[in-house]
Protein backbone atom coordinates (compact mmCIF):
# COMPACT_ATOMS: atom_id res chain seq x y z
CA UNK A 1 157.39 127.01 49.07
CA UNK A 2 156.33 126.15 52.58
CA UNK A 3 153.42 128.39 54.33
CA UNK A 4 153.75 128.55 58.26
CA UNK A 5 150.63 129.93 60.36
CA UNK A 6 151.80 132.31 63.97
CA UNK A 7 150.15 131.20 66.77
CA UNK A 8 148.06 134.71 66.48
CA UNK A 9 146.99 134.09 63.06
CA UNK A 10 145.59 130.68 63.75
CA UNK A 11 143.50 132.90 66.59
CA UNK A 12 142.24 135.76 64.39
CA UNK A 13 141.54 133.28 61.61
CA UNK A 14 139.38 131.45 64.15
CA UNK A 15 138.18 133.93 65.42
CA UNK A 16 137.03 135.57 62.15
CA UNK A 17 135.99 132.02 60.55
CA UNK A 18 138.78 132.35 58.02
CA UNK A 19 140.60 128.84 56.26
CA UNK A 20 143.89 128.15 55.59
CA UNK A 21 142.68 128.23 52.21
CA UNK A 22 141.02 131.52 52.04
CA UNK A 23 144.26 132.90 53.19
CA UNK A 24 146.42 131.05 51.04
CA UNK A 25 144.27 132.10 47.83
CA UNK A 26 144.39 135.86 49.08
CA UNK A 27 148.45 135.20 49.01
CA UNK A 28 148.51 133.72 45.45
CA UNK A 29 145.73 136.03 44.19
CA UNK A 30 145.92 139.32 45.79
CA UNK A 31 143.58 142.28 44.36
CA UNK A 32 145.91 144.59 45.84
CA UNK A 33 149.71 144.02 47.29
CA UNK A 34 151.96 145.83 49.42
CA UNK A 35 155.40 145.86 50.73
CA UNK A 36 155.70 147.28 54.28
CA UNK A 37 157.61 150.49 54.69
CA UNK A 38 159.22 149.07 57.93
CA UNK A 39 160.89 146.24 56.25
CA UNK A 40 160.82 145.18 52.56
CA UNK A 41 160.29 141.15 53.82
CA UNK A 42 156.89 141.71 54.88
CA UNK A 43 153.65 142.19 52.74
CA UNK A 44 150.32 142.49 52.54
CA UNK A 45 147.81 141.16 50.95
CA UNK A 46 144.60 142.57 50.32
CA UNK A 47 141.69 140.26 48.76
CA UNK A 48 137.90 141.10 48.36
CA UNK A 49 135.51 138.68 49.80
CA UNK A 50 131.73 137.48 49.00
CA UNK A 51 130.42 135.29 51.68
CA UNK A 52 127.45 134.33 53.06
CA UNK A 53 128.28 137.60 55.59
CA UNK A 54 128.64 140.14 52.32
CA UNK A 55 131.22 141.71 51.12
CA UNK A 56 134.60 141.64 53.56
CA UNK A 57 138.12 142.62 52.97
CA UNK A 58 140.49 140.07 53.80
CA UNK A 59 144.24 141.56 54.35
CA UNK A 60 146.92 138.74 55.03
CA UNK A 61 150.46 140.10 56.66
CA UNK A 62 153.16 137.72 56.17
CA UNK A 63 156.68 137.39 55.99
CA UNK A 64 159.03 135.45 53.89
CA UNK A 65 162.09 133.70 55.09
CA UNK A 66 163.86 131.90 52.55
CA UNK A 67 161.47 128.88 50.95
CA UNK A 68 159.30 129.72 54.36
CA UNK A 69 156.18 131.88 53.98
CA UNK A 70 155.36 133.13 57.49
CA UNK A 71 151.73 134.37 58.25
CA UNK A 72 152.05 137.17 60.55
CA UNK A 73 148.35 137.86 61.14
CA UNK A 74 145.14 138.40 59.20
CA UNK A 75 142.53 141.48 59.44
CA UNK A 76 139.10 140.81 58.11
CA UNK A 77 137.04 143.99 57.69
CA UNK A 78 134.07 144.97 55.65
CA UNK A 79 135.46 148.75 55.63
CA UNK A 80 136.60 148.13 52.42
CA UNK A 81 136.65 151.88 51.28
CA UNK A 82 139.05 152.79 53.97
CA UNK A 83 141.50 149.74 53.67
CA UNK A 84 141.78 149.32 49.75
């Protein structure tokens, strides 16, 4: 399977210091997972985080389309209570 990145995940990834690899690890090893209720091709998935800025919540929302895994955006929080 192929993973594509959105123009505005590459910026909130950035923006948050998050790697292609952090994201693709919270896809193949979520903590929690969810299907949206708006359509049943997009998820999310929700991975805890340890880094050298504490304990985060990393959510990944992506799409897939076919043998194409599209990464619709990624929220990086460290209100874990309310998100998980």
């Amino acid at each position: 399977m192929s993973f594509r990145f959105t123009k505005h995940a590459k910026n909130r990834m950035a923006e948050r210091d998050i790697t292609e690899q952090e994201v693709l690890h919270a896809i193949d090893f979520p903590d929690r997972m969810h299907v949206s209720t708006k359509t049943t091709k997009r998820f999310v998935a929700k991975k805890l985080m340890r880094t050298n800025r504490g304990h985060h919540l990393l959510m990944v929302i992506y799409e897939i389309n076919g043998q194409e895994t599209v990464v619709i955006t990624i929220i990086d929080t460290s209100k874990i209570e309310k998100y998980y």
